[in-house]
Protein backbone atom coordinates (compact mmCIF):
# COMPACT_ATOMS: atom_id res chain seq x y z
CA UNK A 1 14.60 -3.81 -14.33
CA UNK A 2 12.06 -4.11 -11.04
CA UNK A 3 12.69 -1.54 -8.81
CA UNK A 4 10.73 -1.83 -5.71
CA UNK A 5 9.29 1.25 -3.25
CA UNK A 6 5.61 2.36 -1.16
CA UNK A 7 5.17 5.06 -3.01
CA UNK A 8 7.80 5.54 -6.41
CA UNK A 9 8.46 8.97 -6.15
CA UNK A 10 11.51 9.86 -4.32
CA UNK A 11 14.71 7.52 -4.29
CA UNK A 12 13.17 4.49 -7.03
CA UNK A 13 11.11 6.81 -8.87
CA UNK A 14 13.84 9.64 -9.61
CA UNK A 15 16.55 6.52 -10.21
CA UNK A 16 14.29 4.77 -12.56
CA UNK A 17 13.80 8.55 -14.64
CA UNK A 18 17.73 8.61 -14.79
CA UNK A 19 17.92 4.82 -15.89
CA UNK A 20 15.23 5.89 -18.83
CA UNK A 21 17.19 9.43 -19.57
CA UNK A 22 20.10 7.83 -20.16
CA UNK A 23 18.54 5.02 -22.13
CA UNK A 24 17.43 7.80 -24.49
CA UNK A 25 13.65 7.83 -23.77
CA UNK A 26 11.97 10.75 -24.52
CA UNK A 27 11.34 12.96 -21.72
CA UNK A 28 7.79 13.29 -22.26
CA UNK A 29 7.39 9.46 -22.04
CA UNK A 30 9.14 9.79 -18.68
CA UNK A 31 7.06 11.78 -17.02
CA UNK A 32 4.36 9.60 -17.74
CA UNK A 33 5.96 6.69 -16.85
CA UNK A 34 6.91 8.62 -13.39
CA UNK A 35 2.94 9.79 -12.81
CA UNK A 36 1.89 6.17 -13.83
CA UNK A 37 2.40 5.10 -9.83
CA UNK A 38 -0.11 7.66 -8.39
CA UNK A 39 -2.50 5.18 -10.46
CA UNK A 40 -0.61 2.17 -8.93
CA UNK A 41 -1.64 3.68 -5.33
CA UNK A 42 -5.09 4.08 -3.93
CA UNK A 43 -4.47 7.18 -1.48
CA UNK A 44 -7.53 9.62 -1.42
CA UNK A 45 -6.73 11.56 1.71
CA UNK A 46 -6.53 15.26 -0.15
CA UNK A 47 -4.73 16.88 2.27
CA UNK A 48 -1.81 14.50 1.90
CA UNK A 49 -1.59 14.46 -2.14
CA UNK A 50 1.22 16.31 -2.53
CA UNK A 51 3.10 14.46 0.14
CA UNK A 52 2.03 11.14 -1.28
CA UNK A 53 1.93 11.50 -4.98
CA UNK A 54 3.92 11.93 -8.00
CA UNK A 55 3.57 15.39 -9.17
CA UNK A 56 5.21 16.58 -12.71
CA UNK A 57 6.71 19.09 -10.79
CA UNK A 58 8.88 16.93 -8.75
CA UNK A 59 10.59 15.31 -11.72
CA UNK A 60 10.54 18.59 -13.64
CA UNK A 61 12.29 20.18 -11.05
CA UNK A 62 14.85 17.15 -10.72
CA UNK A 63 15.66 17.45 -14.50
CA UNK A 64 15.95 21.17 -14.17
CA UNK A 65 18.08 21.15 -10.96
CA UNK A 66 20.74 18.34 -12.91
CA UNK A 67 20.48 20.97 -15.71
CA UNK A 68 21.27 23.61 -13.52
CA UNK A 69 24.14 22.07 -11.44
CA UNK A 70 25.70 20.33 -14.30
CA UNK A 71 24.83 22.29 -17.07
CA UNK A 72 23.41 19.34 -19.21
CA UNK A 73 22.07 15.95 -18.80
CA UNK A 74 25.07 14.81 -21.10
CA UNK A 75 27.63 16.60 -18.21
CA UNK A 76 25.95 14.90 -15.47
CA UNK A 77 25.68 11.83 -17.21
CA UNK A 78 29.55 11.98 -18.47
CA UNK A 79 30.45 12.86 -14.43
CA UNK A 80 28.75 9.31 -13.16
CA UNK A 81 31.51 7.88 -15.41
CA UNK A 82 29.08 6.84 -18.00
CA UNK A 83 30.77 7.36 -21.57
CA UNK A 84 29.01 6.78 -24.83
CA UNK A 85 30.51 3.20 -24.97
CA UNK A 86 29.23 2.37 -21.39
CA UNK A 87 25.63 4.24 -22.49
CA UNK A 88 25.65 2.06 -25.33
CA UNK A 89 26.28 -1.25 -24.11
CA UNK A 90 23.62 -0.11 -21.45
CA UNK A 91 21.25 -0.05 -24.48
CA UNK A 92 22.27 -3.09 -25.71
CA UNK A 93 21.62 -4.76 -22.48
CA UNK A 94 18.41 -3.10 -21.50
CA UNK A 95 16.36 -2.34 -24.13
CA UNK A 96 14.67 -4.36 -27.13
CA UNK A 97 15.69 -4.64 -30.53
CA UNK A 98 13.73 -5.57 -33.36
């Protein structure tokens, strides 16, 4: 999947963290994955950092506030329409197998 944006924070960034989360990744992985573009980008202007960077906060705080709306990543998941047969063939599609 090639998802395209300036900066891979916001709109791609946060959509590509769901596409992993429900592909089972590991939330640790993630995060890494999502602070992987500030090293993508060559911005060194300090003052705008936090306006133009990936922080762990940001997709901390976008996990937590699905958590906190939904009640669990499997709720929010299960309220997109995605049931374990759709989240399985999604594997099947997406990701590798040995």
């Amino acid at each position: 999947i090639l998802i395209h944006c300036s900066l891979g924070r916001d709109r791609a960034g946060m959509t590509m963290a769901l596409i992993q989360r429900v592909l089972s990744f590991d939330v640790e992985s993630i995060i890494d994955d999502y602070l992987y573009t500030n090293e993508c980008r060559n911005i060194i202007n300090p003052i705008s950092y936090n306006y133009s960077h990936a922080l762990k906060d940001y997709i901390i705080s976008f996990f937590n506030g699905i958590d906190y709306r939904y009640g669990s990543f499997d709720y929010f998941v299960n309220e997109l329409g995605l049931d374990t047969i759709k989240i399985e063939e999604l594997k099947y599609k997406y990701l590798e197998r040995n």
